[in-house]
Protein backbone atom coordinates (compact mmCIF):
# COMPACT_ATOMS: atom_id res chain seq x y z
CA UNK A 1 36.34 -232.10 1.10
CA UNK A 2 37.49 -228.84 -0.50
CA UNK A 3 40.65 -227.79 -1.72
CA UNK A 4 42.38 -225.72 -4.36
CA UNK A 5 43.75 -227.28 -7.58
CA UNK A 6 45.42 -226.00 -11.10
CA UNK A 7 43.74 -226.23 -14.05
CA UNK A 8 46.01 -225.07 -16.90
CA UNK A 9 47.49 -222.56 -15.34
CA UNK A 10 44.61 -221.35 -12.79
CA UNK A 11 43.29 -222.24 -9.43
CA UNK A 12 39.98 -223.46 -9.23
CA UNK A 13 37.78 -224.59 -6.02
CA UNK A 14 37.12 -227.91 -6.25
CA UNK A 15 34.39 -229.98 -3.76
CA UNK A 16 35.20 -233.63 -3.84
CA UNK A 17 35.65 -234.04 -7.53
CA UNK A 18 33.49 -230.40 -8.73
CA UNK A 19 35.21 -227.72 -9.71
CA UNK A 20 33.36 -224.74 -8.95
CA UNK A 21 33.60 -222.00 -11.55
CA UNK A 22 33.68 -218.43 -10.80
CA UNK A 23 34.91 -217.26 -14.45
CA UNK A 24 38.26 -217.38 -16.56
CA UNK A 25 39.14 -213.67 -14.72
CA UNK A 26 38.72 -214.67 -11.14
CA UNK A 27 41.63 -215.74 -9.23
CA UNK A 28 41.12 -217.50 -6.36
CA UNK A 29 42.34 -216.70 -3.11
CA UNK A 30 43.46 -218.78 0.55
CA UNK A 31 42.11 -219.98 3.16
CA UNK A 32 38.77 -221.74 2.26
CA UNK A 33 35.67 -221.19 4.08
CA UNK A 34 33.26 -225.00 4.52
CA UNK A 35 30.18 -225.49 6.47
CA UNK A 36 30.22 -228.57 9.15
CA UNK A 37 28.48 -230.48 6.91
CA UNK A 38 30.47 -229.23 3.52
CA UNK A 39 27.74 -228.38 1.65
CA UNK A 40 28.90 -224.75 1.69
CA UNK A 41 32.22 -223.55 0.65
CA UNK A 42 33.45 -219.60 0.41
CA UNK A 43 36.26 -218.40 -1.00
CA UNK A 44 38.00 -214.70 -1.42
CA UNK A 45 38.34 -213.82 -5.36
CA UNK A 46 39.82 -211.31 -7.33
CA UNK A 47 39.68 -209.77 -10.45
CA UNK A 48 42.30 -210.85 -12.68
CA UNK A 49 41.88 -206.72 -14.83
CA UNK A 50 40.32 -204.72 -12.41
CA UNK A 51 42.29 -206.10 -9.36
CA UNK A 52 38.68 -205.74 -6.87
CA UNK A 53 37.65 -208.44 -4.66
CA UNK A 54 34.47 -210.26 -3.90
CA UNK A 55 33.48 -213.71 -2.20
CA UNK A 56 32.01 -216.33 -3.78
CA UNK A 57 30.03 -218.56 -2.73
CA UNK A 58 29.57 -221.98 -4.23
CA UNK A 59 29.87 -220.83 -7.32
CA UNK A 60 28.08 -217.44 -6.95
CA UNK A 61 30.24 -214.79 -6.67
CA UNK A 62 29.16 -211.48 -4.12
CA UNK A 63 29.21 -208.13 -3.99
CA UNK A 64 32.58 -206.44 -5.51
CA UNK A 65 34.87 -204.06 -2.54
CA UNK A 66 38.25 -202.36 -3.46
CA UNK A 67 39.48 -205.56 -0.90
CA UNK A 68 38.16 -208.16 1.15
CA UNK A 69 39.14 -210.75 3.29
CA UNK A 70 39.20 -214.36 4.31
CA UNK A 71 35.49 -215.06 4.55
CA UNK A 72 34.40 -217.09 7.33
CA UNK A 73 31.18 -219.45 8.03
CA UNK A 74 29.02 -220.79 10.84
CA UNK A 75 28.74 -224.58 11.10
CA UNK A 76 26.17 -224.51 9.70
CA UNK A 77 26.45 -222.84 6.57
CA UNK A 78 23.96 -220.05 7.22
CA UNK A 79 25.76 -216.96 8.02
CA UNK A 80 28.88 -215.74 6.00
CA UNK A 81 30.98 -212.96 7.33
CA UNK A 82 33.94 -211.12 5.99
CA UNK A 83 36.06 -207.65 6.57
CA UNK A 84 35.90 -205.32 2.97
CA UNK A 85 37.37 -201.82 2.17
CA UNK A 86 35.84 -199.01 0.01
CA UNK A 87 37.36 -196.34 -0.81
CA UNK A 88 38.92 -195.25 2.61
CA UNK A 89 35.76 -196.82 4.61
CA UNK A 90 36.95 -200.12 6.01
CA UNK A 91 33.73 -202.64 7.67
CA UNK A 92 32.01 -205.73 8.24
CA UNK A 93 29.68 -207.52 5.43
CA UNK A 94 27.33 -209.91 7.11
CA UNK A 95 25.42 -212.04 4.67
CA UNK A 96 24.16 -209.13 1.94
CA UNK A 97 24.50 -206.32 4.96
CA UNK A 98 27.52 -203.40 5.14
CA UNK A 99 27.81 -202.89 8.56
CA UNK A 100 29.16 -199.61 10.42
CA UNK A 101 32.21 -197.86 8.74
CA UNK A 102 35.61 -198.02 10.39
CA UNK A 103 39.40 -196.64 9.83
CA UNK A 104 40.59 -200.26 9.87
CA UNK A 105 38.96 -203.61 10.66
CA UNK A 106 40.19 -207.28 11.43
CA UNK A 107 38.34 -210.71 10.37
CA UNK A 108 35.82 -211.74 12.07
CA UNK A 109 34.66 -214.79 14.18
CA UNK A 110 31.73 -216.71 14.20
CA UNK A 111 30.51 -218.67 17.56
CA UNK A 112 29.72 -222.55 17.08
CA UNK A 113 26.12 -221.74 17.06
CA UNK A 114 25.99 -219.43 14.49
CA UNK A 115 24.35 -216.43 16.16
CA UNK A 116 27.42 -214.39 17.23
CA UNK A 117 29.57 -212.77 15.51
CA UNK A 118 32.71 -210.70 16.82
CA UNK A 119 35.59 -208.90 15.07
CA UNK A 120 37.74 -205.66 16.13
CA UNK A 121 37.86 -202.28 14.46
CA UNK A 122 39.06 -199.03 14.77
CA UNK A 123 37.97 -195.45 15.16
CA UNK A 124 39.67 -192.26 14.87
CA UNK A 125 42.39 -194.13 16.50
CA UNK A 126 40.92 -195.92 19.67
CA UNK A 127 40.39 -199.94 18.65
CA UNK A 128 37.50 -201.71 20.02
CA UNK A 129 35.76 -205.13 19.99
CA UNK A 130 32.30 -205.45 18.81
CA UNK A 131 30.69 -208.91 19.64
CA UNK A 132 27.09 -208.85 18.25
CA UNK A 133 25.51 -205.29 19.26
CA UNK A 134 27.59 -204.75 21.76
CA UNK A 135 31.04 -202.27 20.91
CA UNK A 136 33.77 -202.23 23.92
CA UNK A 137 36.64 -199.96 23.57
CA UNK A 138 39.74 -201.17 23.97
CA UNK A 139 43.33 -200.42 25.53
CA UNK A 140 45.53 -202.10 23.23
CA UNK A 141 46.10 -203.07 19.53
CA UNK A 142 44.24 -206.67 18.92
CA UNK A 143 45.75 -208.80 16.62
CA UNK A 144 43.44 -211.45 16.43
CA UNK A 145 39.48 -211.66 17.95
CA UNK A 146 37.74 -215.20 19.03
CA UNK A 147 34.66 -215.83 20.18
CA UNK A 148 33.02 -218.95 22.28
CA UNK A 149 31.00 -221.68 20.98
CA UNK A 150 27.60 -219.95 22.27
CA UNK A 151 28.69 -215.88 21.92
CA UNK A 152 28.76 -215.46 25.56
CA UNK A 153 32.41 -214.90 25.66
CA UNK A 154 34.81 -213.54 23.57
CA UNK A 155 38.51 -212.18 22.66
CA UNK A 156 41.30 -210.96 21.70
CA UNK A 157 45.39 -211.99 20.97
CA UNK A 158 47.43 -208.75 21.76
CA UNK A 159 51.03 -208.81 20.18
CA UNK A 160 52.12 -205.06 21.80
CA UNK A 161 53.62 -204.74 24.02
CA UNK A 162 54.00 -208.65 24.80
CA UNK A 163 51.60 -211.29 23.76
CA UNK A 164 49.00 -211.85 25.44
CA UNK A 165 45.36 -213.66 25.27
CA UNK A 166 42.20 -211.06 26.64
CA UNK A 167 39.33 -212.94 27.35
CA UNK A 168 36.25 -211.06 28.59
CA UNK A 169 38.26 -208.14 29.52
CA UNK A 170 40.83 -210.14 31.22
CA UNK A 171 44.50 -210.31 30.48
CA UNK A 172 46.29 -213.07 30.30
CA UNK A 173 50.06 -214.22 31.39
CA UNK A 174 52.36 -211.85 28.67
CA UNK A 175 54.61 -214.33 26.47
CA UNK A 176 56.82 -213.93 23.71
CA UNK A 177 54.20 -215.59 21.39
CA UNK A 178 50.56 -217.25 21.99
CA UNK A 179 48.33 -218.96 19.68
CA UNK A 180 44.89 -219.05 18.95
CA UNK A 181 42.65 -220.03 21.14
CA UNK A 182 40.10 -223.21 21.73
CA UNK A 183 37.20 -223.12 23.79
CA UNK A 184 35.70 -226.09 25.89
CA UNK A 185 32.94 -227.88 25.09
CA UNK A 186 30.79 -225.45 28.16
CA UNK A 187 32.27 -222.31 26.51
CA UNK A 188 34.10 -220.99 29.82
CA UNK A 189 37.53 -222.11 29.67
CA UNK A 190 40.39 -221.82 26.95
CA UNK A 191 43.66 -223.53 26.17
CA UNK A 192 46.68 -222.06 23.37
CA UNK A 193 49.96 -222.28 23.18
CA UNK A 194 52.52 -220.30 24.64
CA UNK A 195 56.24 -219.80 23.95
CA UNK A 196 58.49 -218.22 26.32
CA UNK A 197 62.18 -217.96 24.93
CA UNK A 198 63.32 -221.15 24.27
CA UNK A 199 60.05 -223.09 26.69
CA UNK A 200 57.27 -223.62 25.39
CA UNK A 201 53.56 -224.27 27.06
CA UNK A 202 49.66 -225.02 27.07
CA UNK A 203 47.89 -222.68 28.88
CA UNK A 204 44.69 -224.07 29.88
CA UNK A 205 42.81 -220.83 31.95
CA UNK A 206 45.27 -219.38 34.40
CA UNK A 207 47.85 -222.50 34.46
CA UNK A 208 50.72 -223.31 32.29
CA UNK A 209 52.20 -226.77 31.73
CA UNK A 210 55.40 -227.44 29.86
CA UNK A 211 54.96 -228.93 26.18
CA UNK A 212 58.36 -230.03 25.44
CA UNK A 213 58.31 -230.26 21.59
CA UNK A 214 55.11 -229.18 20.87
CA UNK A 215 54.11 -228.23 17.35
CA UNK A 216 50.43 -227.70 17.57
CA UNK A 217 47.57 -225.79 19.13
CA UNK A 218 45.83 -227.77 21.33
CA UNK A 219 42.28 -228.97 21.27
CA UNK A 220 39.83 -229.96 24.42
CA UNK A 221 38.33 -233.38 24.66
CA UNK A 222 34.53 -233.17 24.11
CA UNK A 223 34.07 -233.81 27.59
CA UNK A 224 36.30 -230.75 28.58
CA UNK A 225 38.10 -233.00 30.90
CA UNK A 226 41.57 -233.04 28.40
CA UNK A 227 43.66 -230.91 25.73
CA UNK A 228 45.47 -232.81 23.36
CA UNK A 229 48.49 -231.23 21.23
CA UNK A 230 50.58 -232.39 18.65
CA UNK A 231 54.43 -232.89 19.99
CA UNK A 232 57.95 -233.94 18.37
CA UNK A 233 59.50 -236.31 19.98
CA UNK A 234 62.84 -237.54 19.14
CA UNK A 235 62.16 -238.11 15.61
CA UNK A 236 58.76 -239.61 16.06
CA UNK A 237 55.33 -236.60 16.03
CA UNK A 238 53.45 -238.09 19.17
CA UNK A 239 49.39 -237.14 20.45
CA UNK A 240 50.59 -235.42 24.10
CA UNK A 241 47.27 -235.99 26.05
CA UNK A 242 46.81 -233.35 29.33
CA UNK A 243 44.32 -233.06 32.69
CA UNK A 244 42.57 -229.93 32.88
CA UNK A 245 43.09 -229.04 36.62
């Protein structure tokens, strides 16, 4: 377990019961990064004087950027990814390695398996996705890029002109809002949410099914079969179980 705590004043990274200390002028910042096994913990920190970022890492702290963002990890601990800005230069840091500069840049995702990793950027005003070598150019803004558990498919959430969910150069139903997306177990299907004025859904592929009080993003079963979702009900916050057709 890891979560951040005060101590006199300041918050501090703690592991179970282990404070991790990065120095009285580090701040820390949210969300927290853990491994599968939570052995590994990242965390965004700034400099309480100078104001620049870097990530730490279990108590080691990176590289220092003019800004950088919520760092993100494989399951397994082994590859750490997060956006940074220098100077007007905006990119990628994979491990110890600067990738390709960029006007702009969004977080990046990491696949299950820890060998893909996908995030959208932007050049002289065209945005595209880049998901490992690969760079596709885009027709709208993202807003948000995924990836599947094994890198063989990945996406984006689109906010403008509607919301939508692109997946493998495919576009979704537009809605007035969607969330993030889960992947199946296989990799080739994906469920969010999906609000519609005052409806709301599950999406599950190319289906919608009413979810009545729902105040969750769902989740698949691990045989692929199901998506659960967290609902209100009356007063009571009920497990709303689903088929995938």
């Amino acid at each position: 377990m890891a979560f951040l705590g005060g101590v006199r004043g300041k918050r501090v990274v703690f592991v179970d019961d282990r404070p991790l200390d990065y120095g009285s002028e580090w701040s820390v910042g949210w969300p927290l990064a853990m491994s599968a096994d939570g052995r590994t913990v990242a965390c965004r920190l700034t400099h309480l004087r100078t104001r620049r970022d870097c990530v730490g890492v279990d108590g080691r702290r990176g590289r220092e950027f003019d800004q950088v963002g919520a760092p993100v990890l494989s399951p397994d601990g082994r590859l750490l990814a997060y956006r940074a800005q220098e100077g007007a230069a905006c990119f990628v840091v994979t491990g110890d390695r600067r990738g390709p500069s960029f006007d702009h840049t969004l977080d990046p995702a990491v696949s299950a398996d820890g060998r893909t990793l996908a995030y959208a950027a932007e050049r002289s005003g065209r945005w595209y996705l880049l998901v490992g070598e690969r760079e596709h150019p885009l027709d709208d803004r993202p807003f948000q890029v995924f990836v599947g558990p094994d890198g063989r498919l990945a996406g984006y959430i689109t906010l403008e002109p509607e919301a939508r969910v692109v997946l493998d150069g495919r576009r979704g139903e537009a809605f007035d809002l969607v969330g993030r997306p889960a992947f199946s177990p296989d990799g080739r299907t994906v469920a969010y949410a999906a609000d519609e004025g005052e409806r709301r859904y599950i999406v599950t592929g190319t289906r919608r099914k009413d979810a009545p009080g729902r105040v969750t993003d769902p989740v698949f079963s691990p045989d692929g079969r199901q998506v659960g979702y967290g609902a209100w009900i009356g007063r009571e916050l009920w497990w709303k179980v689903i088929d995938v057709e």
